[in-house]
N, C-alpha and C. Protein backbone atom coordinates (compact mmCIF):
# COMPACT_ATOMS: atom_id res chain seq x y z
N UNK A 1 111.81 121.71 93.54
CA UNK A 1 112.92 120.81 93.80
C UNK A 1 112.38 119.56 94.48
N UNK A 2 112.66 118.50 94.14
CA UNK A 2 112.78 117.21 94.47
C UNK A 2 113.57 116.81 95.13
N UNK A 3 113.56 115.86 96.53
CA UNK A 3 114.45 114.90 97.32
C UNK A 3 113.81 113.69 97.03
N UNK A 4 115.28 112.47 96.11
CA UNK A 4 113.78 111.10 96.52
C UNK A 4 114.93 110.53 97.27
N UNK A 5 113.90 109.51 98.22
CA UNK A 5 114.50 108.66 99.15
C UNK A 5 115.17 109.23 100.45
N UNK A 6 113.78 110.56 100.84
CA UNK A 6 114.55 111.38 102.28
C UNK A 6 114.37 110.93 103.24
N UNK A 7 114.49 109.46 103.63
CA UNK A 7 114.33 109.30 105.07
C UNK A 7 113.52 109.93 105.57
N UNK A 8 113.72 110.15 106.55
CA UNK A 8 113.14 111.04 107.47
C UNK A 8 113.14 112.90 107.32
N UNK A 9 113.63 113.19 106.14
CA UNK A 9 114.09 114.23 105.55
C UNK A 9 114.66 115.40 106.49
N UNK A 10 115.37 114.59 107.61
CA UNK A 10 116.48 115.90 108.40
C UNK A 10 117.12 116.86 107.77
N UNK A 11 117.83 116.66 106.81
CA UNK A 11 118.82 117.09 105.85
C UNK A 11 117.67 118.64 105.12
N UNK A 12 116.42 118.50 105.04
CA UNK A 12 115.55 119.68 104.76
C UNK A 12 116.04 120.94 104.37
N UNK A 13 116.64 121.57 105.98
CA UNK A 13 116.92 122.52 106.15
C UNK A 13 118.09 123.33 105.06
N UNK A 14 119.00 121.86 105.45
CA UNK A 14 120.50 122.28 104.77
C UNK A 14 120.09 122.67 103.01
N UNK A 15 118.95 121.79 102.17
CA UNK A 15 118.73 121.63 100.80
C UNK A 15 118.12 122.95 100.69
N UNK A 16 117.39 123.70 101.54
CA UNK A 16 116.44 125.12 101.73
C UNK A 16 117.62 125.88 101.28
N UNK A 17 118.64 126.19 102.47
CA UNK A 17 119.80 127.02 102.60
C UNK A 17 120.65 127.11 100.98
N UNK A 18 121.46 125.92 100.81
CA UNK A 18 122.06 125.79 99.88
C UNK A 18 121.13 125.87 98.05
N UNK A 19 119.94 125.11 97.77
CA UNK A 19 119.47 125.55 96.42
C UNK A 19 118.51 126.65 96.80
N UNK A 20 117.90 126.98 97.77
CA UNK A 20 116.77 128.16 97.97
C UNK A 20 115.47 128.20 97.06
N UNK A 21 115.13 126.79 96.62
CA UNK A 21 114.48 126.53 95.72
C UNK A 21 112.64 127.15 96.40
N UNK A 22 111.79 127.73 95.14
CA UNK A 22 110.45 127.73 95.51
C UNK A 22 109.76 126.89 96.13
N UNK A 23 109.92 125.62 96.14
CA UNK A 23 109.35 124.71 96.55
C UNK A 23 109.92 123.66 96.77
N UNK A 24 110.14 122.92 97.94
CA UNK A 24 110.79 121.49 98.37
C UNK A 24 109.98 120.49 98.48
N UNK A 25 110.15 119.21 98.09
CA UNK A 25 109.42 118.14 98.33
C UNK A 25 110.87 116.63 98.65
N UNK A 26 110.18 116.39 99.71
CA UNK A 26 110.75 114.94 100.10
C UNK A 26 110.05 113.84 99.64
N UNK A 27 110.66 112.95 98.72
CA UNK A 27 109.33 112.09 98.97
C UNK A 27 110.31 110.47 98.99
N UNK A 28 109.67 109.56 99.81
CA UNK A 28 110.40 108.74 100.56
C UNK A 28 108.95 107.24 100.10
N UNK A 29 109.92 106.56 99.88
CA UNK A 29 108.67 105.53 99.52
C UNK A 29 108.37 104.83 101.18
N UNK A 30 109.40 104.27 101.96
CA UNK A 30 109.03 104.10 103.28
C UNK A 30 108.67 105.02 104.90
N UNK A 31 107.90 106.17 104.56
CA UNK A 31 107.67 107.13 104.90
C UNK A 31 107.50 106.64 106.23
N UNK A 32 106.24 105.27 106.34
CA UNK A 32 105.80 105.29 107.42
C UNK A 32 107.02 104.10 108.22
N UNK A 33 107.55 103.94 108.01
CA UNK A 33 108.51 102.76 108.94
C UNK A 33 108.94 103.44 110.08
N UNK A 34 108.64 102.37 111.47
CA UNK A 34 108.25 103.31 112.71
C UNK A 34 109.89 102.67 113.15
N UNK A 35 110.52 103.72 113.92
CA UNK A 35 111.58 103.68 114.76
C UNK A 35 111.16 103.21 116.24
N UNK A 36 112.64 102.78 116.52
CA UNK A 36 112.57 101.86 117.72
C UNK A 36 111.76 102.99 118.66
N UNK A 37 111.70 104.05 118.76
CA UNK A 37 111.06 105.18 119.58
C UNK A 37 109.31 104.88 119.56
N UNK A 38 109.13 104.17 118.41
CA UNK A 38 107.19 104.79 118.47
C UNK A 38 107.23 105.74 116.95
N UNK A 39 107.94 106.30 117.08
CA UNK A 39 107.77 107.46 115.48
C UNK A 39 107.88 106.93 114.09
N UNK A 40 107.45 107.37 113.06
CA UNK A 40 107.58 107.11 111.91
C UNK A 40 108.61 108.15 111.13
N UNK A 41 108.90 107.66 110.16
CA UNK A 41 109.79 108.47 109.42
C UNK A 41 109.00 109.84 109.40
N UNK A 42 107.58 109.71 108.89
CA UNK A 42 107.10 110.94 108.67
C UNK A 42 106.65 111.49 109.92
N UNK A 43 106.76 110.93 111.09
CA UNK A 43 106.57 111.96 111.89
C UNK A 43 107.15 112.90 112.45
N UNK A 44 109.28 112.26 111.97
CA UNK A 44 110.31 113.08 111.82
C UNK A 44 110.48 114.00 111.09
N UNK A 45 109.81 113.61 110.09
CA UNK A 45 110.01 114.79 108.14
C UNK A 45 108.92 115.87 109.11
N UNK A 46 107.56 116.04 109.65
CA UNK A 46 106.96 116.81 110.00
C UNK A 46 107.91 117.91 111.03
N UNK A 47 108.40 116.99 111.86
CA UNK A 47 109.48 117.88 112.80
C UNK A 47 110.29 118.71 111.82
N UNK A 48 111.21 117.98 111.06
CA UNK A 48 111.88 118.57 110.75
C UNK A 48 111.68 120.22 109.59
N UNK A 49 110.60 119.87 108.85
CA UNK A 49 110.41 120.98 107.74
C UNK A 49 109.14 121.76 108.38
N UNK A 50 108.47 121.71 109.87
CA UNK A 50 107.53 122.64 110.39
C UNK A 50 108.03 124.21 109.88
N UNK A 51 109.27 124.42 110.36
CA UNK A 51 109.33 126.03 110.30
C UNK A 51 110.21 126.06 108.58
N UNK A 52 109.98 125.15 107.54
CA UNK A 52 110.09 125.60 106.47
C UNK A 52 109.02 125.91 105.31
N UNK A 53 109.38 127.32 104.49
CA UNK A 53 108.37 127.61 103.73
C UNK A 53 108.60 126.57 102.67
N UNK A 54 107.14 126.27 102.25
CA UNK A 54 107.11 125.82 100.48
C UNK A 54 107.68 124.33 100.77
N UNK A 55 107.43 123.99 101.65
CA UNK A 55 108.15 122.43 101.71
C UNK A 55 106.94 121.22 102.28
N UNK A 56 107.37 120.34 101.51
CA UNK A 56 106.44 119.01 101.84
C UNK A 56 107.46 117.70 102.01
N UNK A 57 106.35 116.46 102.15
CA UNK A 57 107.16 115.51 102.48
C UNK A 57 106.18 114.66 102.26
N UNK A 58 106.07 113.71 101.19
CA UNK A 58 105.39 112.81 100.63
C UNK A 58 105.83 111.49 100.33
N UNK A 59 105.20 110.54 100.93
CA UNK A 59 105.01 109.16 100.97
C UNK A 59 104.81 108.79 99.76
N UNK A 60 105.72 107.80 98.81
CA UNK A 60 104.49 107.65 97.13
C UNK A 60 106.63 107.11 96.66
N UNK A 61 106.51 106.05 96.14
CA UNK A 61 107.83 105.35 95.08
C UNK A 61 107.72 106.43 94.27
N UNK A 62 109.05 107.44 93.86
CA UNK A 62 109.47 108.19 93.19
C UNK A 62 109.17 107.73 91.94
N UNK A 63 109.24 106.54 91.50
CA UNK A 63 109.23 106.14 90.37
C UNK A 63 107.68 106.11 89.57
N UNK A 64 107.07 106.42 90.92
CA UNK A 64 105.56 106.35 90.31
C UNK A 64 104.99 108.17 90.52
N UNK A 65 106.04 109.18 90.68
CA UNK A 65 106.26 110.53 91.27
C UNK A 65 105.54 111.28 89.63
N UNK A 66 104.71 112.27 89.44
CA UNK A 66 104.63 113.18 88.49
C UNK A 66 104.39 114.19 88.45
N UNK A 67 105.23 115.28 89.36
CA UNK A 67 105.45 116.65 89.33
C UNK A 67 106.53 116.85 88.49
N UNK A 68 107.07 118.03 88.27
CA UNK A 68 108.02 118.78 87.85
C UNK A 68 108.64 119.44 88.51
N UNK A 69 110.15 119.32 88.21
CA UNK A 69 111.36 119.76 89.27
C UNK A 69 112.30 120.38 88.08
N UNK A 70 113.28 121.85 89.23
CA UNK A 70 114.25 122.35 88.22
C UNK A 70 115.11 121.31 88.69
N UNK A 71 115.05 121.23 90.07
CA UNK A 71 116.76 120.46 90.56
C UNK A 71 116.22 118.73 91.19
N UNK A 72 116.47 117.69 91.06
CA UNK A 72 116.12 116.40 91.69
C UNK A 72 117.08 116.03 92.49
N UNK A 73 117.38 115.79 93.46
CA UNK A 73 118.53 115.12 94.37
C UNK A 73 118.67 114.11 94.87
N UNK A 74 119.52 112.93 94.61
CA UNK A 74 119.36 111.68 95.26
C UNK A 74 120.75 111.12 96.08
N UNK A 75 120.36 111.09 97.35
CA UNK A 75 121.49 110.45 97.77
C UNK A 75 121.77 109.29 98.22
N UNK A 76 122.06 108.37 97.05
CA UNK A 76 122.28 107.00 97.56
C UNK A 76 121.00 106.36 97.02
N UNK A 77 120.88 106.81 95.96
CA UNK A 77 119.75 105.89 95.19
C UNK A 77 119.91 104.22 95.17
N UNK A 78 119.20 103.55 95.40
CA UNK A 78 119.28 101.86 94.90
C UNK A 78 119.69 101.28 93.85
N UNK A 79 121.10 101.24 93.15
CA UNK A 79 121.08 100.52 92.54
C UNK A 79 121.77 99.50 92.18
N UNK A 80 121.63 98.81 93.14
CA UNK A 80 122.48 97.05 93.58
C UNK A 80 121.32 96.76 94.71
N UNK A 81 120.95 95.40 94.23
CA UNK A 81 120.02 94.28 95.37
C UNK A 81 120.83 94.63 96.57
N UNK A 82 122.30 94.48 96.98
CA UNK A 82 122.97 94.49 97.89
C UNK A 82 122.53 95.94 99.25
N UNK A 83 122.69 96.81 98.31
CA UNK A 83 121.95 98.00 99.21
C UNK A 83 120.56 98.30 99.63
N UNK A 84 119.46 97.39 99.08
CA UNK A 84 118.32 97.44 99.10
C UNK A 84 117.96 96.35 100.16
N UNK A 85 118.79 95.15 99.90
CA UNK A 85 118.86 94.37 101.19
C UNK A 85 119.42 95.11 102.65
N UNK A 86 120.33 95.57 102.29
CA UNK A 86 121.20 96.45 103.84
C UNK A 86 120.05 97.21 104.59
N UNK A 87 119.59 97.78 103.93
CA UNK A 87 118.23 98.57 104.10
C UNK A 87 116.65 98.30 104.93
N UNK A 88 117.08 96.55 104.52
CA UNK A 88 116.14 96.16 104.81
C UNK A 88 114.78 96.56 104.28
N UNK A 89 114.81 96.73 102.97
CA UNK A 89 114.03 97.15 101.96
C UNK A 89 112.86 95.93 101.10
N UNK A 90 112.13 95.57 101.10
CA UNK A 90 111.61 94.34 99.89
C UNK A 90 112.61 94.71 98.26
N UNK A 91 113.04 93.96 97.49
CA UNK A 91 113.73 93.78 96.50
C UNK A 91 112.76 94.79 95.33
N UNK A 92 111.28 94.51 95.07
CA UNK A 92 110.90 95.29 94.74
C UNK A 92 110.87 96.37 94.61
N UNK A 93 111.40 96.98 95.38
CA UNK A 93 111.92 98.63 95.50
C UNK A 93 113.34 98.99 94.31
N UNK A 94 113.99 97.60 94.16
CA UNK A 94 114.73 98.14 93.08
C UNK A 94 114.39 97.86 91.55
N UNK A 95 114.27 99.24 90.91
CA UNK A 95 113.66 99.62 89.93
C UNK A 95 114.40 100.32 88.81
N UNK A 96 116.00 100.61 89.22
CA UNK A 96 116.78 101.53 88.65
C UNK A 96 116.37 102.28 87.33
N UNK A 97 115.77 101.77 86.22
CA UNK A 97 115.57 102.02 85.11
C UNK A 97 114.20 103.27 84.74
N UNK A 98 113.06 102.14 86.13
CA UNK A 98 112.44 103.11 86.21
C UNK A 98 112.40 104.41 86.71
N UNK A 99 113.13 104.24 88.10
CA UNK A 99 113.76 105.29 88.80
C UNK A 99 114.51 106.54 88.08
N UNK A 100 115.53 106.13 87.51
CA UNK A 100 116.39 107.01 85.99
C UNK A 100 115.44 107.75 85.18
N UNK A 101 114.24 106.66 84.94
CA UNK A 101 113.53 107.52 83.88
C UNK A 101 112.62 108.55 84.14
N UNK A 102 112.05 108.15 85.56
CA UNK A 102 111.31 109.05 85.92
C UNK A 102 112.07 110.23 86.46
N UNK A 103 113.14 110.39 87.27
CA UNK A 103 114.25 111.54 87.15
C UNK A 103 114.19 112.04 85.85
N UNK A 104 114.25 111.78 84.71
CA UNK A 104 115.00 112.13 83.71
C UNK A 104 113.14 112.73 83.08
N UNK A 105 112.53 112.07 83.09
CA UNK A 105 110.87 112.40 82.84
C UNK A 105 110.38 114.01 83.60
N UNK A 106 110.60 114.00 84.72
CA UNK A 106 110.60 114.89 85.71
C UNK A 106 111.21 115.82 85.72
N UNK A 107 112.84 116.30 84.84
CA UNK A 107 113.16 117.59 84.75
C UNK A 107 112.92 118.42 84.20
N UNK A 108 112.49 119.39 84.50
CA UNK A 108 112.21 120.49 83.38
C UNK A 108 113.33 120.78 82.90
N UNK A 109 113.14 121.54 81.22
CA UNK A 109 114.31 121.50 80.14
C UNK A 109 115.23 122.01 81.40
N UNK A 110 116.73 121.94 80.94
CA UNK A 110 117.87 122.59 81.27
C UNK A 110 118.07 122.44 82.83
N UNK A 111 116.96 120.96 83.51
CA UNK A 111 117.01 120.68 84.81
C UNK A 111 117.98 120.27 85.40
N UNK A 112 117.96 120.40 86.73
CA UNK A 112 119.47 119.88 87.49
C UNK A 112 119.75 118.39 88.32
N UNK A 113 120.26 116.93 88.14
CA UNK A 113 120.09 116.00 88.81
C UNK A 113 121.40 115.71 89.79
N UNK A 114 121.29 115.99 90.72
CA UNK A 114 122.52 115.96 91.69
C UNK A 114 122.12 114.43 92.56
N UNK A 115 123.43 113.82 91.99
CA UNK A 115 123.14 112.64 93.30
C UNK A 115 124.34 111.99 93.84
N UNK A 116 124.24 111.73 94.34
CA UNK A 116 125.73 110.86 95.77
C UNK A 116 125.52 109.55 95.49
N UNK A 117 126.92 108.97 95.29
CA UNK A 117 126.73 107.35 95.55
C UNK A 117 128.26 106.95 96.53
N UNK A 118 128.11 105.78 96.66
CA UNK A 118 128.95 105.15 97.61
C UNK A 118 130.15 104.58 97.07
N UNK A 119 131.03 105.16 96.55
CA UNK A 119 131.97 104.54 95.91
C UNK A 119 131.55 104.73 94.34
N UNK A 120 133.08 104.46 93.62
CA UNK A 120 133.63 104.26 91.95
C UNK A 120 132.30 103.59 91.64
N UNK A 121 132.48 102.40 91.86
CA UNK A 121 131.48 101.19 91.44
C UNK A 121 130.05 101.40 91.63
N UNK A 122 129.64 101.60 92.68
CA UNK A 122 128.50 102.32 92.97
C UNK A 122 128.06 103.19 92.17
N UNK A 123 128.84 103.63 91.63
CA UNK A 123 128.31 105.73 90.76
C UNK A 123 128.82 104.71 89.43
N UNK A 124 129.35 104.12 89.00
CA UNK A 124 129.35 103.96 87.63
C UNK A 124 128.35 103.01 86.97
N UNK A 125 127.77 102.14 88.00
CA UNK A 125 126.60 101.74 88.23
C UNK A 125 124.98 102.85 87.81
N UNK A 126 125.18 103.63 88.33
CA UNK A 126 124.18 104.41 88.65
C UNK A 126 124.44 105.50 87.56
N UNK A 127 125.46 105.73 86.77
CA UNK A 127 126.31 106.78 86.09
C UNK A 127 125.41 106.01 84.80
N UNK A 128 125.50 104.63 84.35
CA UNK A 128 124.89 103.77 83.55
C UNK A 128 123.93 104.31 83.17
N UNK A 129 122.97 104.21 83.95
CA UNK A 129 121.38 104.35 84.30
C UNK A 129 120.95 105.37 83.95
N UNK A 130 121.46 106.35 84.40
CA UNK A 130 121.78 107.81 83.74
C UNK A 130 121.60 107.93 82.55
N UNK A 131 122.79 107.45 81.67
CA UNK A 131 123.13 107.76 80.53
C UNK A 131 122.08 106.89 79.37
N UNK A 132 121.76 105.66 79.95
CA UNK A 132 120.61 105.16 79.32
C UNK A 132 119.34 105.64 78.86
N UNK A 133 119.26 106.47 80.22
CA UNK A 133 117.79 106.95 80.39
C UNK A 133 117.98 108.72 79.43
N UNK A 134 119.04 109.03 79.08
CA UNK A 134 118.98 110.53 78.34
C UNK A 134 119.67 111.07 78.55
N UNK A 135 119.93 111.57 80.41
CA UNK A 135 120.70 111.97 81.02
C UNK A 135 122.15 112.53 80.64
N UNK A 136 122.58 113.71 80.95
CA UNK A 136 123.88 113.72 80.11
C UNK A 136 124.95 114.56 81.30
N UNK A 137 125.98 113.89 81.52
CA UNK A 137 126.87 114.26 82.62
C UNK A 137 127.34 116.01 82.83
N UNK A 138 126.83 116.23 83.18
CA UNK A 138 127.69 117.95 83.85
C UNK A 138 128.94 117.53 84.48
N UNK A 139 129.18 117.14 85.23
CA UNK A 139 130.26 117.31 85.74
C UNK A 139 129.99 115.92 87.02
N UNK A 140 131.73 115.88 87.28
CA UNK A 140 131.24 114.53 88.96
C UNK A 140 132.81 114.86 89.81
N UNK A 141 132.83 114.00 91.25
CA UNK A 141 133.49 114.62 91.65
C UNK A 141 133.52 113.37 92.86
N UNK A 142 135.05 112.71 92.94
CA UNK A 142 135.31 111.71 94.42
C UNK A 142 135.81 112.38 95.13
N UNK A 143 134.24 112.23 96.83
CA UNK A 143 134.95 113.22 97.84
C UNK A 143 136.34 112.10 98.64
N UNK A 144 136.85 112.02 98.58
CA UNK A 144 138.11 111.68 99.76
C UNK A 144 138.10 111.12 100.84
N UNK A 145 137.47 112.54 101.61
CA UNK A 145 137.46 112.44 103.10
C UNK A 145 136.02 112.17 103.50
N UNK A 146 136.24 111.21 104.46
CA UNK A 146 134.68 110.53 104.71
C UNK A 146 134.17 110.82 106.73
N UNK A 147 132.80 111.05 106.83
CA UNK A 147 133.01 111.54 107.96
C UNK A 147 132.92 109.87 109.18
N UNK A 148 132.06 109.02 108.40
CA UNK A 148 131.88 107.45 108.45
C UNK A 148 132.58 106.47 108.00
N UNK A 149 132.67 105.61 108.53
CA UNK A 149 133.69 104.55 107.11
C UNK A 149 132.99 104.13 106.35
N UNK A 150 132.93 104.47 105.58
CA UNK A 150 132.28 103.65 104.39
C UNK A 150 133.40 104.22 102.87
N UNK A 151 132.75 103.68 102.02
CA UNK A 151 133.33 104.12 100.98
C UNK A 151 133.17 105.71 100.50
N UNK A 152 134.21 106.19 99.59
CA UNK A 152 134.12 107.82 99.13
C UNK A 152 133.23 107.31 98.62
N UNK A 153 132.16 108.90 98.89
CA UNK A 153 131.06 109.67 98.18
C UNK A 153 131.38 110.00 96.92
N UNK A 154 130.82 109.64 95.68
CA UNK A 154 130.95 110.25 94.25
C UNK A 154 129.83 110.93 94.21
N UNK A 155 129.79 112.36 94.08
CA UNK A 155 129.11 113.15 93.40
C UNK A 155 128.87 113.87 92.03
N UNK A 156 127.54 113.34 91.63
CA UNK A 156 127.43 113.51 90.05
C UNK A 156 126.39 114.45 89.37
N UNK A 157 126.72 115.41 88.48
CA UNK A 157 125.25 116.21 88.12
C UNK A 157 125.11 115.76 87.09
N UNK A 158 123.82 116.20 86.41
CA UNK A 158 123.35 115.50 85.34
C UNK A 158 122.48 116.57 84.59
N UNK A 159 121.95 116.37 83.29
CA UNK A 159 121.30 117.48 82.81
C UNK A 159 120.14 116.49 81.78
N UNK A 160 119.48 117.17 81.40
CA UNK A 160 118.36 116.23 80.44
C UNK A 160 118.88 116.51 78.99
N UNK A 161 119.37 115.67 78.35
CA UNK A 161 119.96 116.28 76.70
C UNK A 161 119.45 116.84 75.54
């Protein structure tokens, strides 16, 4: 199983629990970006997945990623300049097409792509990209209730066709 774009990959634990997958990998293209503390992202991902089996946390643009995954998970992938700026990201980082393809490159047959976006617009955006790249919709789902303000979470699975 694949996480791209885990931050600091806190969330670890919860992805262990819920898919129970053989093997976890985070991989975060700004791994090392140091917090106002002194720490780096990855020196958080280390905290956080110490007491998990089969789990890593790798530095490296997903898009340039070539393992094999049953399940890929993205939450809040890039795809609007607008969010990549918020981020405080270089523009270069948005790649959507490549990003899509290499998801879609990366599943093994009958693989699983679960990802979150920020709103309708946001996910139909990204729903695009998807469908360009092969991708073929399982199922999606607008959560409602938000624990932040921001816009509802659309959650979308995806399958390789």
């Amino acid at each position: 199983m694949h996480d791209l774009g885990s931050s600091n990959f806190w969330y670890a634990p919860v992805l262990h629990i819920f898919f129970r997958p053989s093997m976890l990998t985070g991989v975060e293209v700004e791994g090392h970006r140091i917090y106002i503390n002194g720490y780096s992202r990855i020196d958080y991902a280390r905290g956080y997945i110490q007491d998990l089996p089969d789990t890593q946390f790798v530095i490296e643009d997903y898009a340039r990623y070539h393992q094999r995954a049953d399940v890929v998970t993205a939450w809040y992938p890039f795809v609007t300049a607008n969010l990549v700026l918020a981020w405080r990201m270089p523009l270069s980082v948005l790649t959507p097409h490549v990003l899509f393809s290499r998801v879609a490159e990366t599943l093994s047959p009958h693989g699983l792509f679960v990802m979150v976006n920020q709103g309708r617009e946001e996910a139909t955006i990204a729903a695009c990209w998807c469908t360009k790249v092969g991708l073929v919709r399982y199922g999606s789902c607008e959560l409602k209730a938000t624990v932040r303000p921001r816009l509802p979470a659309v959650v979308s699975c995806w399958m390789r066709s």
